[in-house]
C-alpha atoms as a PDB file:
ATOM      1  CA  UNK A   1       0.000   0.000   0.000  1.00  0.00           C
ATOM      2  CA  UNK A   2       2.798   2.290   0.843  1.00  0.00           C
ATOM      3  CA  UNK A   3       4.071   1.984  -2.614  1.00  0.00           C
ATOM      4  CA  UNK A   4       1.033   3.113  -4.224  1.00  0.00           C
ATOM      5  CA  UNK A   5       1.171   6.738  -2.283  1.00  0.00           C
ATOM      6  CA  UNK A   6       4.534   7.508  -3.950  1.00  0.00           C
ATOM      7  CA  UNK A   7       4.661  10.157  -6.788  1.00  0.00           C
ATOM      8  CA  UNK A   8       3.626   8.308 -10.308  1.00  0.00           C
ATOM      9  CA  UNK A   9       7.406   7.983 -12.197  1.00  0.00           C
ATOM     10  CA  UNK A  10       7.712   9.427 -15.510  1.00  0.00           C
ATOM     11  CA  UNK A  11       7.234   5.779 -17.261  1.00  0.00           C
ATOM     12  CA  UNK A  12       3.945   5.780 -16.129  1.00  0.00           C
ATOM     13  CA  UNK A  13       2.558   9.625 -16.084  1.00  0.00           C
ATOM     14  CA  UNK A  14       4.628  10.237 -19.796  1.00  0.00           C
ATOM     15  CA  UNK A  15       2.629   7.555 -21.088  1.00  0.00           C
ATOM     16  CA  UNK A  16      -0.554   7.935 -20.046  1.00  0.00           C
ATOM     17  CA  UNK A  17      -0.202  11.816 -20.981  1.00  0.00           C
ATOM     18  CA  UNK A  18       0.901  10.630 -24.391  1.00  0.00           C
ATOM     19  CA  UNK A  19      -2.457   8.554 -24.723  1.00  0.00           C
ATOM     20  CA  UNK A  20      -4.248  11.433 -23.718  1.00  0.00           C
ATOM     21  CA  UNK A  21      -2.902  13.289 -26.480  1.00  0.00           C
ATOM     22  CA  UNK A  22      -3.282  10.961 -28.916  1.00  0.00           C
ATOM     23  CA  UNK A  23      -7.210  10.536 -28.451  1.00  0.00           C
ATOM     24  CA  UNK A  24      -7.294  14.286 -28.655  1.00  0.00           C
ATOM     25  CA  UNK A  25      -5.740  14.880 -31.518  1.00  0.00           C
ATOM     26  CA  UNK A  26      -7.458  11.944 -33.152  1.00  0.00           C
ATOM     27  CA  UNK A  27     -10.870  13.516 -32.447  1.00  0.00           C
ATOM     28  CA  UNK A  28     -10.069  17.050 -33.134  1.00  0.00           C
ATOM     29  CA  UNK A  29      -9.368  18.805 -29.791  1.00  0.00           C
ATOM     30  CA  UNK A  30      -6.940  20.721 -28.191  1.00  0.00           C
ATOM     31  CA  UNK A  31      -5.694  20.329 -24.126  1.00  0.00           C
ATOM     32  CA  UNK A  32      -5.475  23.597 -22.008  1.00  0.00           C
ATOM     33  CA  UNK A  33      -6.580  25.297 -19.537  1.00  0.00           C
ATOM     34  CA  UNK A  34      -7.001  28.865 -20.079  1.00  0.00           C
ATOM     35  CA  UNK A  35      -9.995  27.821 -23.032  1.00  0.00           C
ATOM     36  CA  UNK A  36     -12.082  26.987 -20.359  1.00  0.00           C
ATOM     37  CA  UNK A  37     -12.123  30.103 -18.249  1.00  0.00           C
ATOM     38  CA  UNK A  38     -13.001  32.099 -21.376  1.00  0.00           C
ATOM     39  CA  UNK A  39     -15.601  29.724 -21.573  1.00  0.00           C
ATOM     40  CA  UNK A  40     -17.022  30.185 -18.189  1.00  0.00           C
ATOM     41  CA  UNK A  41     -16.665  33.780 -18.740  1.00  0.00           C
ATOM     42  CA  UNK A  42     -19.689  33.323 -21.693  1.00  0.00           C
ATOM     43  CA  UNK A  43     -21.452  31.127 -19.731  1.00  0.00           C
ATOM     44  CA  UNK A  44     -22.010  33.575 -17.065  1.00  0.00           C
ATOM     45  CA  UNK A  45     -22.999  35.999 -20.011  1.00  0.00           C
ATOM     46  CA  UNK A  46     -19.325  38.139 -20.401  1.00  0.00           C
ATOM     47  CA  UNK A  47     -20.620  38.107 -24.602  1.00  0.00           C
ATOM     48  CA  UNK A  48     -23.048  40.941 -23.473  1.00  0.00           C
ATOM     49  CA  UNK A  49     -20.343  43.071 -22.603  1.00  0.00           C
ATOM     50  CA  UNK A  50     -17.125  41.991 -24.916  1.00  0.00           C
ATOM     51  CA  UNK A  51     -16.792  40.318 -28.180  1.00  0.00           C
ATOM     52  CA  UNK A  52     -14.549  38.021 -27.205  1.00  0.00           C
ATOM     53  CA  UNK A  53     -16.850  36.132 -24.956  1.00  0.00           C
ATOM     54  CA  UNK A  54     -19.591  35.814 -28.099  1.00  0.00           C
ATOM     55  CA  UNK A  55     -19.015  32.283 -29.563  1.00  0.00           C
ATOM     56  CA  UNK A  56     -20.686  28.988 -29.393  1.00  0.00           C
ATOM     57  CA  UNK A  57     -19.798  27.877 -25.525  1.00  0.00           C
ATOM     58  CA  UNK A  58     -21.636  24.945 -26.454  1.00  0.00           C
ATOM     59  CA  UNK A  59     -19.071  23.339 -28.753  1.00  0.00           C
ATOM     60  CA  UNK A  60     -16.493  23.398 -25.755  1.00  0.00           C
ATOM     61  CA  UNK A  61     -18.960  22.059 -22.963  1.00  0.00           C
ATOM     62  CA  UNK A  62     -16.371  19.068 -23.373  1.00  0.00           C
ATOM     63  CA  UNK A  63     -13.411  20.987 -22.444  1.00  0.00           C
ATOM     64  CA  UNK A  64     -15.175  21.550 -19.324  1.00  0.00           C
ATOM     65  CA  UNK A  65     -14.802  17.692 -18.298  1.00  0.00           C
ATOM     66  CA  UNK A  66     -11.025  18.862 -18.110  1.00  0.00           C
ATOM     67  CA  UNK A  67     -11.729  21.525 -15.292  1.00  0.00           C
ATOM     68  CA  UNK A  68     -14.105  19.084 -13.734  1.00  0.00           C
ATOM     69  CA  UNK A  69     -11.460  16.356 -14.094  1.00  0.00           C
ATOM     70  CA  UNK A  70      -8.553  18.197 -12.408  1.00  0.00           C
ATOM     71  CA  UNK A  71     -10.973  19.119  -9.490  1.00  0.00           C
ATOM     72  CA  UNK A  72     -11.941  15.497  -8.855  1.00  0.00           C
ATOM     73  CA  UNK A  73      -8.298  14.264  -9.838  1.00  0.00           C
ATOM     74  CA  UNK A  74      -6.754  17.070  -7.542  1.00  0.00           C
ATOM     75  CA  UNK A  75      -9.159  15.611  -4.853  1.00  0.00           C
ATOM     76  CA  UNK A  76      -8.648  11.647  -5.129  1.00  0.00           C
ATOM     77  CA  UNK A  77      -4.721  12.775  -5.130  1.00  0.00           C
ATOM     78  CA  UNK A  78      -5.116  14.238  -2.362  1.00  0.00           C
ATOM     79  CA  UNK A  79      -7.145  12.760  -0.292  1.00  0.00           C
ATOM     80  CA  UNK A  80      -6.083   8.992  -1.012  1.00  0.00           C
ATOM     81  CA  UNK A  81      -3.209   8.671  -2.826  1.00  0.00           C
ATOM     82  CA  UNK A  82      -1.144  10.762  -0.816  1.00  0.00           C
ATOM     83  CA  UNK A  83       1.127   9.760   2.195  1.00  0.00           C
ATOM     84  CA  UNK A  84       0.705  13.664   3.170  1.00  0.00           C
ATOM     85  CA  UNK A  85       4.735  14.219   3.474  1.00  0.00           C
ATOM     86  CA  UNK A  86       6.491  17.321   3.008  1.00  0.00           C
ATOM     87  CA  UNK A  87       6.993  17.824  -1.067  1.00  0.00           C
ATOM     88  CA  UNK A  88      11.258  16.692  -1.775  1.00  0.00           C
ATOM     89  CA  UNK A  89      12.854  20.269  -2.006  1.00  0.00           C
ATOM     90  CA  UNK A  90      16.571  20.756  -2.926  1.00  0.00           C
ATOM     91  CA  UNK A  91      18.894  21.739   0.096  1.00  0.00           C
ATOM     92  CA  UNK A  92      19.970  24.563  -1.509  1.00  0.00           C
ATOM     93  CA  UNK A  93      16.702  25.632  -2.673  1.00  0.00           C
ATOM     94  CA  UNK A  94      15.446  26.071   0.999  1.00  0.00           C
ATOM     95  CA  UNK A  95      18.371  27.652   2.405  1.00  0.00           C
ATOM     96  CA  UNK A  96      17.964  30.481  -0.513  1.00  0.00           C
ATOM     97  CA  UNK A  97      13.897  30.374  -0.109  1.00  0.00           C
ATOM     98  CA  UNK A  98      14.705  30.957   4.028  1.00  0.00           C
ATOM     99  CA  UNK A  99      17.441  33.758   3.205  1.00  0.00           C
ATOM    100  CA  UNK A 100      14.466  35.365   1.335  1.00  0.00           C
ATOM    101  CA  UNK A 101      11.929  35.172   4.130  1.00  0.00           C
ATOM    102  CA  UNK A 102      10.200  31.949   3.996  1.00  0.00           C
ATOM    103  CA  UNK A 103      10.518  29.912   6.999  1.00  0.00           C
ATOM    104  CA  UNK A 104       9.028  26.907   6.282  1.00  0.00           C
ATOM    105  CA  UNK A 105      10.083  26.243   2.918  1.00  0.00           C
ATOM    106  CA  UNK A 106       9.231  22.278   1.473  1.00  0.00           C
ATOM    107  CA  UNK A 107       6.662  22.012   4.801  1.00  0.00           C
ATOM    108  CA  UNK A 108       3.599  22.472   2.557  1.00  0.00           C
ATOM    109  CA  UNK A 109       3.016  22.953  -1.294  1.00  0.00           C
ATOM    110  CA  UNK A 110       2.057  26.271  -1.040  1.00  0.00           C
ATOM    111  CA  UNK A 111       4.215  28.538   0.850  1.00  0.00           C
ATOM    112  CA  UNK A 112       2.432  30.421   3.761  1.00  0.00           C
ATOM    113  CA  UNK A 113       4.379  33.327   3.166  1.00  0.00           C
ATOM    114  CA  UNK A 114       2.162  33.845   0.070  1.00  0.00           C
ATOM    115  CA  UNK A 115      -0.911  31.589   0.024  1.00  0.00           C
ATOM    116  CA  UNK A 116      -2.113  32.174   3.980  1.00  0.00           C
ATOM    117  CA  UNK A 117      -4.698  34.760   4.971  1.00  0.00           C
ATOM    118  CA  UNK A 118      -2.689  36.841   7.077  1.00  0.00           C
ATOM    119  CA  UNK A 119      -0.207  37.543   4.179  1.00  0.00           C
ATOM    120  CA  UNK A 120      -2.855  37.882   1.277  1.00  0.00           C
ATOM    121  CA  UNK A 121      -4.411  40.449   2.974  1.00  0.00           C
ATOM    122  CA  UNK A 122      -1.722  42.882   3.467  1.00  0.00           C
ATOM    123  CA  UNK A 123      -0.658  45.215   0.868  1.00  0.00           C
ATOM    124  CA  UNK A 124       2.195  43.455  -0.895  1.00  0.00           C
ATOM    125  CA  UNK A 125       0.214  39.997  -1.022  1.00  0.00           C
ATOM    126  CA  UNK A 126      -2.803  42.139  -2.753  1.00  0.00           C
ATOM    127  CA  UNK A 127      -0.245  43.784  -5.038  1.00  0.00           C
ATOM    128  CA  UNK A 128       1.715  40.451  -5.932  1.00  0.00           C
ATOM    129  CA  UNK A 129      -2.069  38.798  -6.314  1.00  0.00           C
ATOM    130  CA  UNK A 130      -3.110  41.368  -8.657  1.00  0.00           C
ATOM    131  CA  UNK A 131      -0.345  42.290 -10.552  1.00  0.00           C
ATOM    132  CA  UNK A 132       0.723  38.699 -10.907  1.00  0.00           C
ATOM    133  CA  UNK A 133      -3.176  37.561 -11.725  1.00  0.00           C
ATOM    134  CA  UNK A 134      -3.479  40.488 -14.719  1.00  0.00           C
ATOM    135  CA  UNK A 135       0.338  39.512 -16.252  1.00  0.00           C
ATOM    136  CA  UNK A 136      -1.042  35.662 -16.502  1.00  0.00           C
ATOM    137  CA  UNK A 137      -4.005  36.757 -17.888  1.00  0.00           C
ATOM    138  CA  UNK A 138      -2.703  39.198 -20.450  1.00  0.00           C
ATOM    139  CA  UNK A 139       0.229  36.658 -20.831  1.00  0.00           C
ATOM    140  CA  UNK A 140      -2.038  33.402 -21.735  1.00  0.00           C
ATOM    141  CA  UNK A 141      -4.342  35.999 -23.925  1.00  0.00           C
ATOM    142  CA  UNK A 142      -1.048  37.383 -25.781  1.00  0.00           C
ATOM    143  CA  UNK A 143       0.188  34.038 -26.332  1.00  0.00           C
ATOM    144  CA  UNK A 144      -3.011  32.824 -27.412  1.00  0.00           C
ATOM    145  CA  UNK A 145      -2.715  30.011 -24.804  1.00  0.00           C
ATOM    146  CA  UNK A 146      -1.378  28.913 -21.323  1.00  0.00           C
ATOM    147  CA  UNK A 147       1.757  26.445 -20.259  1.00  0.00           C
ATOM    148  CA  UNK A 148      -0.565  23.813 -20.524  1.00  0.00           C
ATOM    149  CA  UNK A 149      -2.488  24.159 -23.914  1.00  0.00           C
ATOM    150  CA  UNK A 150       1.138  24.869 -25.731  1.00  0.00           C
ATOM    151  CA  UNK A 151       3.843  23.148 -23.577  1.00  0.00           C
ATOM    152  CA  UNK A 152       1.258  19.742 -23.632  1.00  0.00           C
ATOM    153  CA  UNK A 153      -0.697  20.837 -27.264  1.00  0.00           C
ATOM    154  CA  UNK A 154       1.030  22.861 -29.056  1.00  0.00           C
ATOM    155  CA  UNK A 155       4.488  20.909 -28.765  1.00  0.00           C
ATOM    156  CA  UNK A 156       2.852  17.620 -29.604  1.00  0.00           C
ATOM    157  CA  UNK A 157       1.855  19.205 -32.349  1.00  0.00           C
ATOM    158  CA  UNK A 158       5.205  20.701 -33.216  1.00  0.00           C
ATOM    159  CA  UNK A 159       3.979  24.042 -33.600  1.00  0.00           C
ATOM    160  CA  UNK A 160       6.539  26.473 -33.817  1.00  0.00           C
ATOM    161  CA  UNK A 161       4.414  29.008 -32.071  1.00  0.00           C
ATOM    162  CA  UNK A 162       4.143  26.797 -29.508  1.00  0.00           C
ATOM    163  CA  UNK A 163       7.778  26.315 -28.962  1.00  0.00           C
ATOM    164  CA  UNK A 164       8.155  30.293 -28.709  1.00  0.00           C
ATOM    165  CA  UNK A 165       5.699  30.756 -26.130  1.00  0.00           C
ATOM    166  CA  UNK A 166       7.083  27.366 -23.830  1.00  0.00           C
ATOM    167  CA  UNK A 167      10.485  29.362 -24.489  1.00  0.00           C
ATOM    168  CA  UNK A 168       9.099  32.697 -23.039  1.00  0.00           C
ATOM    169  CA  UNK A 169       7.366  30.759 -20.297  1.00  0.00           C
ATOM    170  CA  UNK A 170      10.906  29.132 -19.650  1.00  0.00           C
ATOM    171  CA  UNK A 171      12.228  32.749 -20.107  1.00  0.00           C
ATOM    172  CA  UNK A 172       9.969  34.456 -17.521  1.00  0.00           C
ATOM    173  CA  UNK A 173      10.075  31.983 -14.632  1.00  0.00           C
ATOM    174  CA  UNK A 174      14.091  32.098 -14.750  1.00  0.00           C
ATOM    175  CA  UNK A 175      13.568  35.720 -14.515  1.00  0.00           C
ATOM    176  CA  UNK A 176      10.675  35.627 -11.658  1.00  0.00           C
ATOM    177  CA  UNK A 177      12.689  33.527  -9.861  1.00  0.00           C
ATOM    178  CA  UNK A 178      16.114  34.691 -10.012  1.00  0.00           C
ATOM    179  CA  UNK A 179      15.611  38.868  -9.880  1.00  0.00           C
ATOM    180  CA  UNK A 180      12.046  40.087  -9.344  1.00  0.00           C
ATOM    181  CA  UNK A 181      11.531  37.386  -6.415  1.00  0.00           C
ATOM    182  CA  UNK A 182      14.389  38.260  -4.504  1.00  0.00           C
ATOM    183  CA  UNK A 183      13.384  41.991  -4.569  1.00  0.00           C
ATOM    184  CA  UNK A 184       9.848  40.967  -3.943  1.00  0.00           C
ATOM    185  CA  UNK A 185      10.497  39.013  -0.624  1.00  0.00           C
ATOM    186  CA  UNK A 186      13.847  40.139   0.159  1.00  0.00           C
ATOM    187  CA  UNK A 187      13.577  40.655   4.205  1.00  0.00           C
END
């Protein structure tokens, strides 16, 4: 039983990602995420106010089964196929991530220092929030996708668009984490 809590190796997750893919792109569809909040955004009626939101919602009601699928997966992950330990964090990592301000680096997946209550609501965990929520948003529209509709998609597709934008993605998060979050969190 203990066995079966462990992280999924790459032999088994590649695969089965693979097979995903292949079902998709021999029925017509595209993987990602970012499709579907646009799509919730014209289900709750956004087409009455922007042009964007006017198209056939309809036609990607089975995208939604992705959203749906990541909430149930995310739960069943959770909830029984984890051993609840600490997520494996480089040495290094947390000794830099501590030197920065967070002191319990690796204890949970989402860093207190960020996520929890009592740091959202001041005013540099609004202004990270915000700022950070609007540059993935104008990010994923600019790129006409998110990490996981060109990184997962576009790539099997070997679209070269899709390698530019995984690039920039690449690009951003090197610079996110090496400059901007060090002045961010510096204490």
């Amino acid at each position: 039983m203990d066995s079966i809590l462990q992280p999924w190796p790459w032999y088994v997750s590649g695969p089965l990602i693979t097979l995903v893919m292949v079902f998709l792109i021999y029925f017509g569809k595209t993987f990602g995420m970012s499709s579907n909040l646009r799509t919730f955004c014209s289900i709750g009626g956004a087409g009455k106010y922007s042009d964007f939101f006017k198209f056939d919602w309809k036609a990607q009601k089975w995208n939604l089964t992705v959203v749906l699928g990541a909430i149930v997966g995310g739960f069943i992950a959770v909830n029984f196929l984890s051993d609840g330990s600490a997520i494996e964090l480089n040495p290094q990592t947390v000794l830099d991530l501590k030197e920065l301000g967070f002191e319990n680096a690796g204890a949970s997946l989402l860093p207190a220092e960020i996520y929890d209550w009592n740091h959202v609501l001041t005013l540099k965990g609004l202004a990270v929030l915000i700022v950070g929520g609007f540059l993935v948003g104008f990010g994923t529209r600019y790129a006409g996708g998110c990490t996981s509709g060109h990184a997962i998609t576009g790539l099997s597709n070997l679209q070269l668009p899709s390698l530019i934008a995984v690039i920039g993605f690449f690009a951003g998060g090197l610079i996110m984490t090496h400059f901007l979050l060090p002045l961010i969190f510096k204490a």
